[in-house]
C-alpha atoms as a PDB file:
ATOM      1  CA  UNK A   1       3.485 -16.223  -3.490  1.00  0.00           C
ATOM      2  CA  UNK A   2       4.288 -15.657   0.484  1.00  0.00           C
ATOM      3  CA  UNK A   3       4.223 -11.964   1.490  1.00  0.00           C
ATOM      4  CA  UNK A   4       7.110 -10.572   4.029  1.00  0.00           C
ATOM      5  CA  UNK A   5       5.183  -8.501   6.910  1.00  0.00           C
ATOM      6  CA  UNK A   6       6.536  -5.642   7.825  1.00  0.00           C
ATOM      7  CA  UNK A   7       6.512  -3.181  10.913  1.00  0.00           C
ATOM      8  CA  UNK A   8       7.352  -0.284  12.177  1.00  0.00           C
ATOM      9  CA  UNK A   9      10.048  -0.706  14.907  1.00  0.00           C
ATOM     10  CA  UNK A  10      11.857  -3.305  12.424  1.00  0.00           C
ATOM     11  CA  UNK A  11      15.091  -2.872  10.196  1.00  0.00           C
ATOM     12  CA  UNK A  12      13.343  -3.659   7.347  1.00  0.00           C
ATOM     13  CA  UNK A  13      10.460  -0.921   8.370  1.00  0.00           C
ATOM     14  CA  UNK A  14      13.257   1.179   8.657  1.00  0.00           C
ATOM     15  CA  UNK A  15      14.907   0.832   5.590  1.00  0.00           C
ATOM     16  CA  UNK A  16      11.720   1.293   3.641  1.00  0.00           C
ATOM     17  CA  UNK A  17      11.508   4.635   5.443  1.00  0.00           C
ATOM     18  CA  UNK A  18       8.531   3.444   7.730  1.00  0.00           C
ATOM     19  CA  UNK A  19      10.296   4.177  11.057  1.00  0.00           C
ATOM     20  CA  UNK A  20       8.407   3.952  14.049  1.00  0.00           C
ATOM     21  CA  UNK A  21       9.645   7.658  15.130  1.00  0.00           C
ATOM     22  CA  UNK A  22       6.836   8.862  12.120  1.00  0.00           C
ATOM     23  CA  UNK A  23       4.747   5.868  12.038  1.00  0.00           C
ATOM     24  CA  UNK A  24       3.096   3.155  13.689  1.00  0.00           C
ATOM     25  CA  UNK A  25       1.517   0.400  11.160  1.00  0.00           C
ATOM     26  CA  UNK A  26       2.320  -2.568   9.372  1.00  0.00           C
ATOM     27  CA  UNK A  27       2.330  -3.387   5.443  1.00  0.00           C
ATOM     28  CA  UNK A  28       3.393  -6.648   3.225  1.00  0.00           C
ATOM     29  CA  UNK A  29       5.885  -6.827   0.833  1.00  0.00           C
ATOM     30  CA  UNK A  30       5.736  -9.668  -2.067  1.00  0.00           C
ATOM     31  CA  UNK A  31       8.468 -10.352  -4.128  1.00  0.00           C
ATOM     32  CA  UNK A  32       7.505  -8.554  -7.262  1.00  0.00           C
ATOM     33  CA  UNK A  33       7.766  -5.263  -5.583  1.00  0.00           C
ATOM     34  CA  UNK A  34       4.328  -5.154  -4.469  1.00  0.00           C
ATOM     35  CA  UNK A  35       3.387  -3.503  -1.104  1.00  0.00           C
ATOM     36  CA  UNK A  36      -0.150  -3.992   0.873  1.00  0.00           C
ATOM     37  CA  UNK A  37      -0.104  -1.288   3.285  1.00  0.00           C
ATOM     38  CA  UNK A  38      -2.810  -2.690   5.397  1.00  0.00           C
ATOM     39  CA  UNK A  39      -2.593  -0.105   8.235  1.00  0.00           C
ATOM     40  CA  UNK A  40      -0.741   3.388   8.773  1.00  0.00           C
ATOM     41  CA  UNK A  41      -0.825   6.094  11.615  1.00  0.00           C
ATOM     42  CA  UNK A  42       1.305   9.195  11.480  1.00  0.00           C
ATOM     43  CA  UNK A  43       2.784  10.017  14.529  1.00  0.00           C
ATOM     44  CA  UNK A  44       3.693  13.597  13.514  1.00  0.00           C
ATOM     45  CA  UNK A  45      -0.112  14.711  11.989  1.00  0.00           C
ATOM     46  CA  UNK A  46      -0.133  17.520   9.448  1.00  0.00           C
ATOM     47  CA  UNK A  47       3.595  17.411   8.321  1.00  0.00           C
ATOM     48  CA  UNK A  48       3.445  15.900   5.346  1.00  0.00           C
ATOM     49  CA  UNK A  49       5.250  12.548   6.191  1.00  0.00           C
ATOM     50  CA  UNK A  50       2.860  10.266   4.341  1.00  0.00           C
ATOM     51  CA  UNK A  51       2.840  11.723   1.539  1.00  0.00           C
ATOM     52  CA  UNK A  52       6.707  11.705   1.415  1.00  0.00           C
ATOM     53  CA  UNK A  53       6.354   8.295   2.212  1.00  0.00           C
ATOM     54  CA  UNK A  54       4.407   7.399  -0.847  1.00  0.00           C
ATOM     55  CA  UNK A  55       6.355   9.514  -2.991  1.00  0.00           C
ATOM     56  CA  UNK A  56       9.305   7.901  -2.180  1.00  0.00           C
ATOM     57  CA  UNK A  57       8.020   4.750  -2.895  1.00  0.00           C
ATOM     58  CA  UNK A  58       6.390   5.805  -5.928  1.00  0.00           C
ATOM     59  CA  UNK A  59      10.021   6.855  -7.350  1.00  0.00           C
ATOM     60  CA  UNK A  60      11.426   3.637  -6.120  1.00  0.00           C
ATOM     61  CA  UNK A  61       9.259   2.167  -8.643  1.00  0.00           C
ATOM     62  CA  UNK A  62       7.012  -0.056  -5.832  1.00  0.00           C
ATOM     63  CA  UNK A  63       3.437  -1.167  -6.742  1.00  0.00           C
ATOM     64  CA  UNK A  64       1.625   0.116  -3.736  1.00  0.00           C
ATOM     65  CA  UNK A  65      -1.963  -0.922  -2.805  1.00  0.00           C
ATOM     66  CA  UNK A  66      -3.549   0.141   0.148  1.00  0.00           C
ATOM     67  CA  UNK A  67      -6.214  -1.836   2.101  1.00  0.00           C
ATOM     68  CA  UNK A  68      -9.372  -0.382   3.151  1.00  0.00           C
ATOM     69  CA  UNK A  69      -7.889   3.457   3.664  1.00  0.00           C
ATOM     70  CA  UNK A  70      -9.944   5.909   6.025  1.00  0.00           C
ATOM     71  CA  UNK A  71     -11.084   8.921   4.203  1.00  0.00           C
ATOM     72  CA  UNK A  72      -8.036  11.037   5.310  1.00  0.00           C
ATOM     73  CA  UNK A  73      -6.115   8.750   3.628  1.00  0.00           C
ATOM     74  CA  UNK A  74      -8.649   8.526   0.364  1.00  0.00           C
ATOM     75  CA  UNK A  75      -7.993  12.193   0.325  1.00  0.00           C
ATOM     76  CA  UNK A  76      -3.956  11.623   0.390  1.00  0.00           C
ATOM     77  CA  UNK A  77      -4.278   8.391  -2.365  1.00  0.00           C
ATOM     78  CA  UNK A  78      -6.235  10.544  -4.442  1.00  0.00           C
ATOM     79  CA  UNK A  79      -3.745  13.259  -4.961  1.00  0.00           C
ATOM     80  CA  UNK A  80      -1.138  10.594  -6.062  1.00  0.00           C
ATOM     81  CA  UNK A  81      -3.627   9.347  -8.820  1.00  0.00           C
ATOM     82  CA  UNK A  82      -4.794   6.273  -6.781  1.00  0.00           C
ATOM     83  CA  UNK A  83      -8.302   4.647  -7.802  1.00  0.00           C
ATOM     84  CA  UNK A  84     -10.474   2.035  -5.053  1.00  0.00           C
ATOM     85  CA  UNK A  85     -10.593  -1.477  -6.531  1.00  0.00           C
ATOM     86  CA  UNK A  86     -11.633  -4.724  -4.977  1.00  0.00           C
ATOM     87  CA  UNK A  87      -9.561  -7.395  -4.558  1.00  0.00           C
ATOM     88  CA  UNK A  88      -9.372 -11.218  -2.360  1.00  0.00           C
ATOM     89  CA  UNK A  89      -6.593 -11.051  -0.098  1.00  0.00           C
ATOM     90  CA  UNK A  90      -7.123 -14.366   0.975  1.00  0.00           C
ATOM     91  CA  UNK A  91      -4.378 -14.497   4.058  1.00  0.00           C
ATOM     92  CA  UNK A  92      -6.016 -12.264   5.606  1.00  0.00           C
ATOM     93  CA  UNK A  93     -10.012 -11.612   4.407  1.00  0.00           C
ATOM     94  CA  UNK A  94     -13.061 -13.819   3.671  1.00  0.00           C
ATOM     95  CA  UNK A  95     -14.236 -11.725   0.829  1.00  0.00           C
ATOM     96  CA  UNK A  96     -13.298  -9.267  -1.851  1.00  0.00           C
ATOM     97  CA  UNK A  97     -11.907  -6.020   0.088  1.00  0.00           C
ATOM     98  CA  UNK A  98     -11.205  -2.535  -0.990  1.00  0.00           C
ATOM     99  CA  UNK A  99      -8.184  -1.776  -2.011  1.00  0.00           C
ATOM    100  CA  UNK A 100      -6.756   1.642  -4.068  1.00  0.00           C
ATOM    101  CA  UNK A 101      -4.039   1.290  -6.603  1.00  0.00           C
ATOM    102  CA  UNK A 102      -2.560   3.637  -8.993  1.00  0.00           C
ATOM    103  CA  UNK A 103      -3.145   2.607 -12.611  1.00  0.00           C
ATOM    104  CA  UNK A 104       0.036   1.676 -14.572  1.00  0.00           C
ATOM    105  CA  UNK A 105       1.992   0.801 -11.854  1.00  0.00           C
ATOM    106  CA  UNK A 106       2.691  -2.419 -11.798  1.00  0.00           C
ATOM    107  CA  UNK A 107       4.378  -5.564 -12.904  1.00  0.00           C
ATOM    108  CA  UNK A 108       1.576  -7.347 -15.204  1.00  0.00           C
ATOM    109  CA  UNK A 109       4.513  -9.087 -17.222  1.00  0.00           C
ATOM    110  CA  UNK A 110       5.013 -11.292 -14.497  1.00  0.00           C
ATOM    111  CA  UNK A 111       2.570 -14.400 -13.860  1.00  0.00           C
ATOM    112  CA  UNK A 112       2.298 -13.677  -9.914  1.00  0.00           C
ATOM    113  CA  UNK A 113       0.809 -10.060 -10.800  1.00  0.00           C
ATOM    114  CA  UNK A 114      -3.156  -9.911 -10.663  1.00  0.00           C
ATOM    115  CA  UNK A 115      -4.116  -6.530 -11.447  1.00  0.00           C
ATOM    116  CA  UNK A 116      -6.994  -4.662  -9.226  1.00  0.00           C
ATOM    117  CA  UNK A 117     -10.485  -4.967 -10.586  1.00  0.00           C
ATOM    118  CA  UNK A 118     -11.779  -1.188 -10.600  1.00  0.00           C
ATOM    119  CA  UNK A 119     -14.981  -0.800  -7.960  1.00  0.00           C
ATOM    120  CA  UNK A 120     -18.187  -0.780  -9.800  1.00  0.00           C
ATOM    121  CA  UNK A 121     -16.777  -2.702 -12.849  1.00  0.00           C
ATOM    122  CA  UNK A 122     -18.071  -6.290 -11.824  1.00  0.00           C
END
């Protein structure tokens, strides 16, 4: 399955909330609702408006995974539940990589879904 990229500065961007007035950054979007935000900067630091991102997402039902977050953003993921996993993102990275989910989000009745493998559990 082909991802859609998407960045900030773009309508779709925009209409997932990711505007490039609070964010710079880019994530994919596969068809089962999936989104790989690969990389994120808030342009407005300390107000809160990744967090509202997520949580709007969240309630929008999306599976979001994010690849390789810095520990600010750990801190953030961990609040909303999210665990580090390891998974091959093969577009884009030789190897396994880590990427944070949140457990029971998801769409495992569909055959394109491959769940995260939790770190540590190889």
């Amino acid at each position: 399955m082909t991802a859609q990229r998407i960045e900030t500065g773009t309508n779709a961007g925009d209409a997932l909330g990711f505007s490039e007035r609070l964010f710079s950054g880019w994530l994919e979007m596969y068809g089962d609702n999936r989104l790989y935000l690969h990389f994120v900067i808030s342009k407005k630091r300390n107000e809160g408006h990744t967090q509202a991102l997520l949580r709007q997402w969240l309630s929008e039902g999306y599976d979001i995974r994010v690849v390789m977050p810095r520990p600010i953003m750990q801190h953030i993921l961990q609040k909303f539940q999210f665990v580090p996993s390891r998974e091959k993102i093969s577009d884009h990275y030789e190897n396994d990589v880590e990427v944070w989910y949140r457990p029971g989000v998801g769409h495992s009745g569909q055959s394109s879904f491959r769940p995260a493998v939790p770190a540590g559990s190889d």
